[in-house]
Every structure is written in structure tokens, then in C-alpha cells.
N, C-alpha and C. Protein backbone atom coordinates (compact mmCIF):
# COMPACT_ATOMS: atom_id res chain seq x y z
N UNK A 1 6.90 -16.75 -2.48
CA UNK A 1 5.66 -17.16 -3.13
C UNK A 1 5.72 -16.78 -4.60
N UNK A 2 5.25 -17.39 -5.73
CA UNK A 2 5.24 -17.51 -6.84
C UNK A 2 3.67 -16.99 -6.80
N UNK A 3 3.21 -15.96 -7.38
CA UNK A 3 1.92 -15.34 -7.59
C UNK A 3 1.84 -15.38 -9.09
N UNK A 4 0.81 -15.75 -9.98
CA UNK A 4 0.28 -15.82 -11.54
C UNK A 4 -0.89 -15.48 -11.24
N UNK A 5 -1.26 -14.41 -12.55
CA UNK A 5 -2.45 -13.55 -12.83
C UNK A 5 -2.14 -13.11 -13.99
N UNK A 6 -3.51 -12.42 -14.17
CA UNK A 6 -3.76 -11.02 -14.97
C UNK A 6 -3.40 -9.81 -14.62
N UNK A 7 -2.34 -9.39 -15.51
CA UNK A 7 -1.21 -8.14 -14.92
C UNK A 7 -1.59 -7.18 -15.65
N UNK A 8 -1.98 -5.76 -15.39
CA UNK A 8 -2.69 -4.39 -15.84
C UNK A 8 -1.32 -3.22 -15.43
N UNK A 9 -0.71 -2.37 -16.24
CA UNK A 9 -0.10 -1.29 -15.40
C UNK A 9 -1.25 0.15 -15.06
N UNK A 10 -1.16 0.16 -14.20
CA UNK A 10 -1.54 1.87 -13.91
C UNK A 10 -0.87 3.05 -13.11
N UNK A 11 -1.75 3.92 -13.84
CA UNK A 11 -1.43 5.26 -12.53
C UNK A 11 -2.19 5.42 -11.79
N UNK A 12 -2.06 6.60 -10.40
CA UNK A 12 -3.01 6.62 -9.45
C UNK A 12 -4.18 7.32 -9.84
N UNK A 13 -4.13 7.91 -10.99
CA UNK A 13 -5.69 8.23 -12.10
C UNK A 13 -6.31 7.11 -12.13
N UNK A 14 -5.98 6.09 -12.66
CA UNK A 14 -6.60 5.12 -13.40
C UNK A 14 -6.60 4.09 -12.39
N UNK A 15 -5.97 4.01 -11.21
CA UNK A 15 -6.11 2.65 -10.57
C UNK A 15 -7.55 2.08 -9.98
N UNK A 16 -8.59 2.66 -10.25
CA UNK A 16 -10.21 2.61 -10.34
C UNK A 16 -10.70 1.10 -11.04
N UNK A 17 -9.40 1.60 -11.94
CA UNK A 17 -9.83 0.45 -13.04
C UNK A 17 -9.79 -1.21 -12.86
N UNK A 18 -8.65 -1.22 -11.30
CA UNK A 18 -8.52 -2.40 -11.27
C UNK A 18 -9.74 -3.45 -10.89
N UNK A 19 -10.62 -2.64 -10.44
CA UNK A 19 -11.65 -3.67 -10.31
C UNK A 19 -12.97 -4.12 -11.16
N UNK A 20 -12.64 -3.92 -12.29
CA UNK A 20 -12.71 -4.62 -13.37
C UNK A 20 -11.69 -5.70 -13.78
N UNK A 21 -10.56 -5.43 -13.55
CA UNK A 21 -8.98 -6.51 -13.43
C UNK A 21 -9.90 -7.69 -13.18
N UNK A 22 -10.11 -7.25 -11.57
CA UNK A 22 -10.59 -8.44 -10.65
C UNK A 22 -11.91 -9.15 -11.32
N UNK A 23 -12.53 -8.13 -12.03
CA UNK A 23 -13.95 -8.88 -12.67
C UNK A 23 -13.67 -9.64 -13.66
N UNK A 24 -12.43 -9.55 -14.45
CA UNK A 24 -12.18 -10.46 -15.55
C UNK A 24 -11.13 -11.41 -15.37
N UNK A 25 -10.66 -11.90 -14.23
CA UNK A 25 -9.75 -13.09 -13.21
C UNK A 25 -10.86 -13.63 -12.72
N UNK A 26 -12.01 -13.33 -12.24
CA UNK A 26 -12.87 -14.13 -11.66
C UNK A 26 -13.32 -15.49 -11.77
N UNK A 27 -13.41 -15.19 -13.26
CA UNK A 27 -13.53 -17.17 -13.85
C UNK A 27 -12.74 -18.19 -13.65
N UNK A 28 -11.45 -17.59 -13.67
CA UNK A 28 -10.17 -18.53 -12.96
C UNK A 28 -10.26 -18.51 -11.57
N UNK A 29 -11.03 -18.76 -11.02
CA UNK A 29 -10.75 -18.94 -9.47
C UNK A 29 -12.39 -20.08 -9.24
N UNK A 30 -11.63 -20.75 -7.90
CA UNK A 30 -12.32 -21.34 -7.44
C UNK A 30 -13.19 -20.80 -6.29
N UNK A 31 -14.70 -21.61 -5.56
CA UNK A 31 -15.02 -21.14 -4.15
C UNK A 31 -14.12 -21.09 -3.71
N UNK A 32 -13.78 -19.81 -2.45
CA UNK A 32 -12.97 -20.02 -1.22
C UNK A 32 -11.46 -20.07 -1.82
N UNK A 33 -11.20 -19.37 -2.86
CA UNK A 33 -9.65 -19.55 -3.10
C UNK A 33 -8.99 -17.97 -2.60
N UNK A 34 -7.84 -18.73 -1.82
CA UNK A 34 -7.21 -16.91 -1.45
C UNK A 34 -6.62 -16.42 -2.62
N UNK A 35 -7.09 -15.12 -2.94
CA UNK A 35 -6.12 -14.42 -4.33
C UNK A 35 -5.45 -13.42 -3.71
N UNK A 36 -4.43 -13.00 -4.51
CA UNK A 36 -3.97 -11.81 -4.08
C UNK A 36 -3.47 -10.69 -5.10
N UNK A 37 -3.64 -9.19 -4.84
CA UNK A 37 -3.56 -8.24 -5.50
C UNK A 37 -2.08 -7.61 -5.54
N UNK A 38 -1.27 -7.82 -6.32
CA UNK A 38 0.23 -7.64 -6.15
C UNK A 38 0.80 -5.92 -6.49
N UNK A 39 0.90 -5.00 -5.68
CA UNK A 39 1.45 -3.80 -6.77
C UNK A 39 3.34 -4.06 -6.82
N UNK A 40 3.34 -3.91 -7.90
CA UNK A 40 4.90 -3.92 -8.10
C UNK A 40 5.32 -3.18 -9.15
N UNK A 41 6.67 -3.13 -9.28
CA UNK A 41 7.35 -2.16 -10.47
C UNK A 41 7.07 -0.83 -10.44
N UNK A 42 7.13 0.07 -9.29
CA UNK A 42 6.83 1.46 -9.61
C UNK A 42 8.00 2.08 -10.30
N UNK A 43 7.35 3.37 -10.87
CA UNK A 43 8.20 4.36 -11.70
C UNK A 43 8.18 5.48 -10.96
N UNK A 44 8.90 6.71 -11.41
CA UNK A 44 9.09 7.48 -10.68
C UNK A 44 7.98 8.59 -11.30
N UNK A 45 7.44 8.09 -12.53
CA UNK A 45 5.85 9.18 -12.81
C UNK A 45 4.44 8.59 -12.18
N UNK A 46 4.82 7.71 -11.22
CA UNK A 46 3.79 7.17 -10.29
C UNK A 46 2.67 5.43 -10.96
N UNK A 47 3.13 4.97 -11.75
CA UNK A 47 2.74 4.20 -12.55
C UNK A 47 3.17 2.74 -12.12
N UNK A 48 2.23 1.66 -12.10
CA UNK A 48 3.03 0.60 -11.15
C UNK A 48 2.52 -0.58 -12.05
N UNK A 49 2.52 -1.58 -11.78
CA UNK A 49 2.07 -2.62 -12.51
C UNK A 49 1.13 -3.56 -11.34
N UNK A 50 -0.10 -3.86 -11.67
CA UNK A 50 -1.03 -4.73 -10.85
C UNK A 50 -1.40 -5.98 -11.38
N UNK A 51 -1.28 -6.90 -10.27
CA UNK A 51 -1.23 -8.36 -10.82
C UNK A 51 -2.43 -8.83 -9.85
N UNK A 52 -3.23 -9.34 -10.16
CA UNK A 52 -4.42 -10.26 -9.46
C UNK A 52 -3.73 -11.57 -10.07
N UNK A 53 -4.10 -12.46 -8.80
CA UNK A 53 -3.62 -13.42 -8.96
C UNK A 53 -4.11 -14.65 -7.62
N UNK A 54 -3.23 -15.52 -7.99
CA UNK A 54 -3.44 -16.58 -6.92
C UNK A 54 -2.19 -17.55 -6.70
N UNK A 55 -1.40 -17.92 -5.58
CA UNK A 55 -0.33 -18.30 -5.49
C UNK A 55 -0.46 -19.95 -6.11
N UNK A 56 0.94 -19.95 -6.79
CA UNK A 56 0.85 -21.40 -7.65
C UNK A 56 2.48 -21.81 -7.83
N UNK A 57 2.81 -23.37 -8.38
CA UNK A 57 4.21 -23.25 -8.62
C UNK A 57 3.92 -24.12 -10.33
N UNK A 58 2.92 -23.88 -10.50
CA UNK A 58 2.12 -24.42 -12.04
C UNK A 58 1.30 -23.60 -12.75
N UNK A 59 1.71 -22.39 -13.24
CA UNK A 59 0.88 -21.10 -13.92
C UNK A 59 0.64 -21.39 -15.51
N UNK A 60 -0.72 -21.14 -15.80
CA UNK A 60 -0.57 -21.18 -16.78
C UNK A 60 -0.20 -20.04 -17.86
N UNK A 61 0.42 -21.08 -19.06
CA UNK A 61 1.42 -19.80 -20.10
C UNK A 61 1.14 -18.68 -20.42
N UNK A 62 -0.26 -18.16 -20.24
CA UNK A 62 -0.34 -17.36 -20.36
C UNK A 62 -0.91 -16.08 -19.43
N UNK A 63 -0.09 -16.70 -18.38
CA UNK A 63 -0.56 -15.45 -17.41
C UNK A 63 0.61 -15.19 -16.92
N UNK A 64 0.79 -13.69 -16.48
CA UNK A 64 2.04 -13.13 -15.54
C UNK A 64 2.47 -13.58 -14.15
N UNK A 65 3.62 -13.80 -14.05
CA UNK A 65 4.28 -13.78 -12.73
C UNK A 65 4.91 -13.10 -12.47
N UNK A 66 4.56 -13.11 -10.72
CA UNK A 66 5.77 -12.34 -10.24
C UNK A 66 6.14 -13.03 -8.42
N UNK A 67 7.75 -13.07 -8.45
CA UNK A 67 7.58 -14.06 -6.87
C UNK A 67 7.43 -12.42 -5.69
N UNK A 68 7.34 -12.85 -4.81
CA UNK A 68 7.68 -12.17 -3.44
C UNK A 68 7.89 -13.11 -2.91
N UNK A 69 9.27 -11.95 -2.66
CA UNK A 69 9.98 -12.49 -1.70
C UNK A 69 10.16 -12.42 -0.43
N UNK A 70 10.90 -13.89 0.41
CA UNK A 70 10.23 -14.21 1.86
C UNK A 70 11.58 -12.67 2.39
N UNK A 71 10.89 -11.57 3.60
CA UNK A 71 11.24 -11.02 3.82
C UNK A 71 10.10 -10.44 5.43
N UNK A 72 10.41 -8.92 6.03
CA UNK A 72 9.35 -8.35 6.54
C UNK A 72 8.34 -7.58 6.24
N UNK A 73 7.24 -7.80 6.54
CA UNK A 73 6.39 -7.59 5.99
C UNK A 73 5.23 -6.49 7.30
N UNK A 74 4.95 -5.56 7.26
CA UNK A 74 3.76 -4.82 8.43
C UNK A 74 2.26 -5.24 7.46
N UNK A 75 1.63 -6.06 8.85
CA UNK A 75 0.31 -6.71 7.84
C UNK A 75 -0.39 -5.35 8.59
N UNK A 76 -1.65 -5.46 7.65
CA UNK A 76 -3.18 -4.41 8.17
C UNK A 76 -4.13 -5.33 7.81
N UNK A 77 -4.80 -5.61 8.76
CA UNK A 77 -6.50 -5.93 8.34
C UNK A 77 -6.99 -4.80 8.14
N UNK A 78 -7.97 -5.02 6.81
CA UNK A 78 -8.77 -4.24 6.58
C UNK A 78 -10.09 -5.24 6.38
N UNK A 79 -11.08 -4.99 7.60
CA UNK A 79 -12.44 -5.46 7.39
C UNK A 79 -13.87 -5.26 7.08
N UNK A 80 -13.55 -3.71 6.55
CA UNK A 80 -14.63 -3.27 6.11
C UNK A 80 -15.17 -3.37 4.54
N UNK A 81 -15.83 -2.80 3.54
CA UNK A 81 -16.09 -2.77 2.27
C UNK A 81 -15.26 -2.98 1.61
N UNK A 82 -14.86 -3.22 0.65
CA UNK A 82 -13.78 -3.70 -0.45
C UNK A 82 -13.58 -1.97 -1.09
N UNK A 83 -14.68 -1.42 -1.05
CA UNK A 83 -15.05 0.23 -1.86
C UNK A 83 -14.08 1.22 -0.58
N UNK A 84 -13.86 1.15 0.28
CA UNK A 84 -13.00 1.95 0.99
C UNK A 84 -11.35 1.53 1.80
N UNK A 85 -11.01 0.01 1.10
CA UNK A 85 -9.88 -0.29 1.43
C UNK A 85 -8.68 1.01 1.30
N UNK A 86 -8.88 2.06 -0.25
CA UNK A 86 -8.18 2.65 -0.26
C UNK A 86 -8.11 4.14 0.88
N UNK A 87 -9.23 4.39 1.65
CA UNK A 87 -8.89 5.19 2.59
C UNK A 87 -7.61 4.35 3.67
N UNK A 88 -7.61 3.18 3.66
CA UNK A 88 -7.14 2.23 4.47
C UNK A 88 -5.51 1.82 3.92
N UNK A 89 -5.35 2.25 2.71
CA UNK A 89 -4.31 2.18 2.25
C UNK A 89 -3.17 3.63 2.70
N UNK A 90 -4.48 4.71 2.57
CA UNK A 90 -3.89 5.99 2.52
C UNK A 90 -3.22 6.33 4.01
N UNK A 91 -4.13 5.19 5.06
CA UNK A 91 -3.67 5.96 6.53
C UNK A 91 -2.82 5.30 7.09
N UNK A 92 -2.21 3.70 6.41
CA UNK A 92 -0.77 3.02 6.05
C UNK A 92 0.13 4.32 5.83
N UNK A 93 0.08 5.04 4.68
CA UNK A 93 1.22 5.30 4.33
C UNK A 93 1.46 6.91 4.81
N UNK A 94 0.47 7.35 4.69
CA UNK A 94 0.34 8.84 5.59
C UNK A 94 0.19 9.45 7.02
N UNK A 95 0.37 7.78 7.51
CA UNK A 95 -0.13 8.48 9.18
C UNK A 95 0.78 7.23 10.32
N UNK A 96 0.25 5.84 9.90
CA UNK A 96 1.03 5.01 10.41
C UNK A 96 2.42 4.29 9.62
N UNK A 97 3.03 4.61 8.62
CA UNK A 97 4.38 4.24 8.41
C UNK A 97 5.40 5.35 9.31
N UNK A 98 4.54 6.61 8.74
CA UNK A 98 6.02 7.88 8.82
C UNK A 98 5.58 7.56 10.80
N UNK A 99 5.15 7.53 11.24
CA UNK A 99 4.66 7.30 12.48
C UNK A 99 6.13 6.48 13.20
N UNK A 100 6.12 5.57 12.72
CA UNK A 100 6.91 4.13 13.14
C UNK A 100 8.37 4.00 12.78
N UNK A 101 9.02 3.37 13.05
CA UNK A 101 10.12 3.43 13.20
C UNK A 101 10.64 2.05 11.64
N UNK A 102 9.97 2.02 11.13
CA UNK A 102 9.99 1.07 10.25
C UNK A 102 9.88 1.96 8.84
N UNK A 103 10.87 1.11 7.82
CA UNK A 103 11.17 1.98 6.40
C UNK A 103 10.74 0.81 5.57
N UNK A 104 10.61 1.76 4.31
CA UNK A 104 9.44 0.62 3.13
C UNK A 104 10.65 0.39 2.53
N UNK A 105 10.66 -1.22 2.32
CA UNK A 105 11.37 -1.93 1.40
C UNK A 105 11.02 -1.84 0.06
N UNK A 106 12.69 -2.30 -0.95
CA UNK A 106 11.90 -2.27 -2.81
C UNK A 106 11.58 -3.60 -2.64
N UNK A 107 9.81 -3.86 -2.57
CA UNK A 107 9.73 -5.16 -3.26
C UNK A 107 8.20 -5.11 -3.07
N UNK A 108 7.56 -6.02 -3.89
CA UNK A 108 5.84 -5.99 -4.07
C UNK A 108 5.32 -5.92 -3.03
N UNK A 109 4.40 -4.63 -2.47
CA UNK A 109 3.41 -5.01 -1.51
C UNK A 109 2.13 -5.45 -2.27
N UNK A 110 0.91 -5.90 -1.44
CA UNK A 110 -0.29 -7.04 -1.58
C UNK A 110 -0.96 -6.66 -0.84
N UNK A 111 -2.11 -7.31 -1.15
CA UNK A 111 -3.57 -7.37 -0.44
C UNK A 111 -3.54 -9.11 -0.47
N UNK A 112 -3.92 -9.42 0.34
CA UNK A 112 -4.25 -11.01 0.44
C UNK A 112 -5.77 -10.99 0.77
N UNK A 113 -6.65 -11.89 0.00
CA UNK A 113 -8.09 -11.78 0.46
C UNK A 113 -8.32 -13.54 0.64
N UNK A 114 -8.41 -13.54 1.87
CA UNK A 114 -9.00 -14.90 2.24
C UNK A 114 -10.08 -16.02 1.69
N UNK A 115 -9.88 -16.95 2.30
CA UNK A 115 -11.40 -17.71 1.85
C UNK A 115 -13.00 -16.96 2.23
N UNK A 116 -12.63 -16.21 3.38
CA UNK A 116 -13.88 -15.34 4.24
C UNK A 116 -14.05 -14.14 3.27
N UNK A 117 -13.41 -13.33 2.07
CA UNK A 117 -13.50 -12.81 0.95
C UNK A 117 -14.64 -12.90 0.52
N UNK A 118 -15.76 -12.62 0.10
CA UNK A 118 -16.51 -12.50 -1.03
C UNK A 118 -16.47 -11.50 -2.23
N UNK A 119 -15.93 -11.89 -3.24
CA UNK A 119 -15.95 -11.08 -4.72
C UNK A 119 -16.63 -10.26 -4.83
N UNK A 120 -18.08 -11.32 -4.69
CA UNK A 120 -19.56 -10.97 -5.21
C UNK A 120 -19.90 -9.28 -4.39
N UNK A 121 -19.56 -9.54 -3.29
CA UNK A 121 -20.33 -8.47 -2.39
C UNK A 121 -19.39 -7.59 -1.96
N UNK A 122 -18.29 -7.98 -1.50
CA UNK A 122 -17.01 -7.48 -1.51
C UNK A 122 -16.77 -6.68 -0.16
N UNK A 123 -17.71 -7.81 0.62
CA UNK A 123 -17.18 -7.92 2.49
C UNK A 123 -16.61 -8.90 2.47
N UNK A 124 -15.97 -9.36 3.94
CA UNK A 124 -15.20 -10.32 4.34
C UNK A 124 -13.83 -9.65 4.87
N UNK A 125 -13.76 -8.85 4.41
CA UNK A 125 -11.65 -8.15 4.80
C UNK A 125 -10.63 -8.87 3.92
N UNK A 126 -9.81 -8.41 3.83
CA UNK A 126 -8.25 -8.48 3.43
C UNK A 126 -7.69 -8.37 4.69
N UNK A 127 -5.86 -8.58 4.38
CA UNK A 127 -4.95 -8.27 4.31
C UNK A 127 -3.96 -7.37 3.49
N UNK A 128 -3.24 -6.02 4.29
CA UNK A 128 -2.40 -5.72 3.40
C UNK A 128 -1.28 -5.73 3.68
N UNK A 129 -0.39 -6.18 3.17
CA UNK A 129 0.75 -6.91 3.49
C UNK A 129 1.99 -5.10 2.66
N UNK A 130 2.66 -4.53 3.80
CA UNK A 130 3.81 -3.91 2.89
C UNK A 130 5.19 -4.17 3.76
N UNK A 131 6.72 -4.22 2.75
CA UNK A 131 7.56 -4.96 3.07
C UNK A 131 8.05 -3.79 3.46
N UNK A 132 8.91 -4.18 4.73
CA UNK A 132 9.30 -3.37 5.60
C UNK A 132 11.14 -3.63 6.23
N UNK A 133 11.89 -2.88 6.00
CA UNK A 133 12.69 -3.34 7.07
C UNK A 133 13.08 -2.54 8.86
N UNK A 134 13.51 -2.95 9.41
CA UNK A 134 13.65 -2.59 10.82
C UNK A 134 14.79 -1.10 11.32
């Protein structure tokens, strides 16, 4: 998939900030369009690069890309508040990865938010998509 957005880097201080990201991508999107939240490029002082976006193979010039690539992937629904996805992130990586028999791949994990998404209110659920191999 070819993903184009508005690309922000942060740290895990500042990653608060992304949802303002999301408040200023908003105008580019349609009702009911799936977007998705890309983290990629980490460093080793914890700093990553975040891309909101929406999958396309026609971006315009002035927004960032980045592809993901077709690979495995461990999905999570998350269907509660948009404000506590990150407890939901934390028990991915602290409780059910080391859990499992499955190791994190180098390549962008995502949030995918459906047409059932609402911005505005910020119910509906995601997807979080992290790449995995066996």
C-alpha cells in the first residue's frame, strides 16, 4: 500500500501531539474515508516519524509517502475511545507480543480507522496493525 499524508516526527514525550496532526489532515478527507496512522523510522533515542494519511497511488506533491509493505501483520481491534487506544497499544507490546511466539518485524506498524471511525467524537474503533514474523 502506498499511504500519503501529513508526516510529523516525534518522541514518546511529545507523541500527544499527534492529535492535532490528525486535526490539521482533516480537511483532506472525505465522509467515511479509511485513514491511516503510520509509525515508521524509529531511532534508537526513541523518536519515530508519524504519517496520517490515506491510501492512494495519486498523492498530492506535497504530501509524504511512505509504502507498507505486503507482509505479516498481528491485527488488534481497538473499540473503545480514541483517548485510550494508547493503554491498548501498551498491552500489545508489554503483555501480548513477549507472550507469543511471534517477533516484531523492521517495517511501519498502523492504526487503520474505518468508515465506522468518527474524527469528530472519536468512537467507532480502529485497527492496529504490527508486522510480525513467525
Amino acid at each position: 500500500m502506498l499511504i500519503a499524508g501529513l508526516k510529523e516526527r516525534y518522541s514518546c514525550d511529545s507523541s500527544a501531539a499527534i492529535a492535532s496532526q490528525w486535526q490539521r489532515f482533516a480537511p483532506h478527507l472525505k465522509a467515511g474515508q479509511t485513514t491511516y496512522g503510520v509509525k515508521y523510522n524509529p531511532d534508537d533515542e526513541g523518536t519515530f516519524d508519524y504519517l496520517c494519511g490515506i491510501e492512494t497511488s495519486d498523492p498530492p506533491a506535497d504530501w509524504t509517502t511512505v509504502r507498507i509493505p505486503e507482509q505479516k501483520y498481528a491485527v488488534f481491534t481497538h473499540k473503545a475511545h480514541i483517548s485510550t487506544v494508547g493503554h491498548t497499544h501498551s498491552t500489545i507490546w508489554s503483555q501480548w507480543l513477549p507472550e507469543s511466539d511471534l517477533k516484531v518485524t523492521q517495517a511501519p506498524d498502523f492504526e487503520k480507522d474505518g468508515p465506522e471511525f468518527n474524527g469528530q467524537t472519536g468512537e467507532g474503533g480502529l485497527e492496529i496493525w504490527i508486522p510480525v514474523d513467525m
